[in-house]
Protein backbone atom coordinates (compact mmCIF):
# COMPACT_ATOMS: atom_id res chain seq x y z
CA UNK A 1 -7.16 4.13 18.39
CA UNK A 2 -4.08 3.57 21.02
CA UNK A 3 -2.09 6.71 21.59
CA UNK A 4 1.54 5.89 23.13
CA UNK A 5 4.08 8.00 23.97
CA UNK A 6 7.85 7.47 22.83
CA UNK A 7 11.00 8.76 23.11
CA UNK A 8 13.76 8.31 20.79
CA UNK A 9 15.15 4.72 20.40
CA UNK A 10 12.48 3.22 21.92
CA UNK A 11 10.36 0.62 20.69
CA UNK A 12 6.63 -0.70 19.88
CA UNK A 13 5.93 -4.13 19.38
CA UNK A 14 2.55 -4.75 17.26
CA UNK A 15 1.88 -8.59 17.73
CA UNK A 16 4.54 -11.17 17.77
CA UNK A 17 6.16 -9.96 14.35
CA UNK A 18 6.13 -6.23 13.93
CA UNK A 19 8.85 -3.93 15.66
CA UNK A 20 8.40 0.37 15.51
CA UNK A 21 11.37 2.34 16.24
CA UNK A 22 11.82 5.94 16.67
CA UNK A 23 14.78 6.69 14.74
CA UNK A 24 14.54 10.20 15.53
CA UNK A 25 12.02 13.10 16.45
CA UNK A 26 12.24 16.53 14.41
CA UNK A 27 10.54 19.52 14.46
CA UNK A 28 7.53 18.62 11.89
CA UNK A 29 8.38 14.84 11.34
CA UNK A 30 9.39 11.69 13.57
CA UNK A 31 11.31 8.62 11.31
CA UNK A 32 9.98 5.34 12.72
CA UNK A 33 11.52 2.44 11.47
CA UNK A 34 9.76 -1.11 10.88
CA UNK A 35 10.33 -4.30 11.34
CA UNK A 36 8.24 -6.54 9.99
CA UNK A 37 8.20 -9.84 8.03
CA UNK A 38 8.24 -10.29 4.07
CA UNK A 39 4.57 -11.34 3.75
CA UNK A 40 3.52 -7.96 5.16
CA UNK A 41 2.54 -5.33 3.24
CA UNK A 42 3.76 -1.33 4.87
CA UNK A 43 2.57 1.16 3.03
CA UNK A 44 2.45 5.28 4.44
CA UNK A 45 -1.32 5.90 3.99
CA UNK A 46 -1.14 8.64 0.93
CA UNK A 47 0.16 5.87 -1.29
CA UNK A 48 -2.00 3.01 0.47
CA UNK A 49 -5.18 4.95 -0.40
CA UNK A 50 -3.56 5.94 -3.99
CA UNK A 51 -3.46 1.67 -4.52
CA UNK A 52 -6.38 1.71 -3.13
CA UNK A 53 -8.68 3.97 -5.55
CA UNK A 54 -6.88 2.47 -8.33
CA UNK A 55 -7.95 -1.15 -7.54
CA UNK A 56 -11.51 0.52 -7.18
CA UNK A 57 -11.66 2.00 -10.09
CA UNK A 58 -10.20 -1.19 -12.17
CA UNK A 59 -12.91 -3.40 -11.00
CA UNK A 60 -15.56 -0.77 -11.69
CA UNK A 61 -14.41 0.17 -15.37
CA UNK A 62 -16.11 -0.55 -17.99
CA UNK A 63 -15.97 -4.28 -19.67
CA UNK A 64 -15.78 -3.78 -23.29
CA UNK A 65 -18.53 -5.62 -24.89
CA UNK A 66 -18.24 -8.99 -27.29
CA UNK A 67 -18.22 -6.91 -30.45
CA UNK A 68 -15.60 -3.92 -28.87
CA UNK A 69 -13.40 -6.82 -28.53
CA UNK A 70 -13.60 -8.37 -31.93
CA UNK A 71 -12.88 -5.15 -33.40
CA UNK A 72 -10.04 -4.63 -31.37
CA UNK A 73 -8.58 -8.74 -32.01
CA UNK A 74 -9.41 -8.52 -35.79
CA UNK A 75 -5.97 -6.71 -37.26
CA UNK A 76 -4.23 -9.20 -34.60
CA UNK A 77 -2.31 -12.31 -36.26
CA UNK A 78 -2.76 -15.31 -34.74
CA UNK A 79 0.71 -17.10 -33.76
């Protein structure tokens, strides 16, 4: 891991395409802000991981079995 030091207003540059800015330094907090392009995907890590574990735990659900699904298709109408 790189560990930088940074006042306020100054700048990181991850790349050719992503720009951090400290916006400002508080007591328990510091606001960055991010430039980055469109295609790229920021997430803070709490709601990263949250996607995460979901996506895990869709894959690894249970597939309902050929007859689980007839049962469940049989009262539907076909259009």
């Amino acid at each position: 891991m790189l560990v930088v030091t940074r006042k306020k207003d100054e700048k990181l540059i991850i790349g050719n395409e992503i720009e951090i800015q400290v916006l400002r330094i508080g007591r328990d907090n510091v606001r960055l802000g991010i430039k980055a392009p469109a295609h790229i995907s920021i997430y803070r890590y709490e709601i990263y991981e949250a996607i995460k574990n979901e996506n895990v735990s869709a894959v690894t659900s249970q597939i309902p079995d050929k007859e689980t699904l007839e049962k469940i298709t049989k009262g539907m109408k076909a259009e």
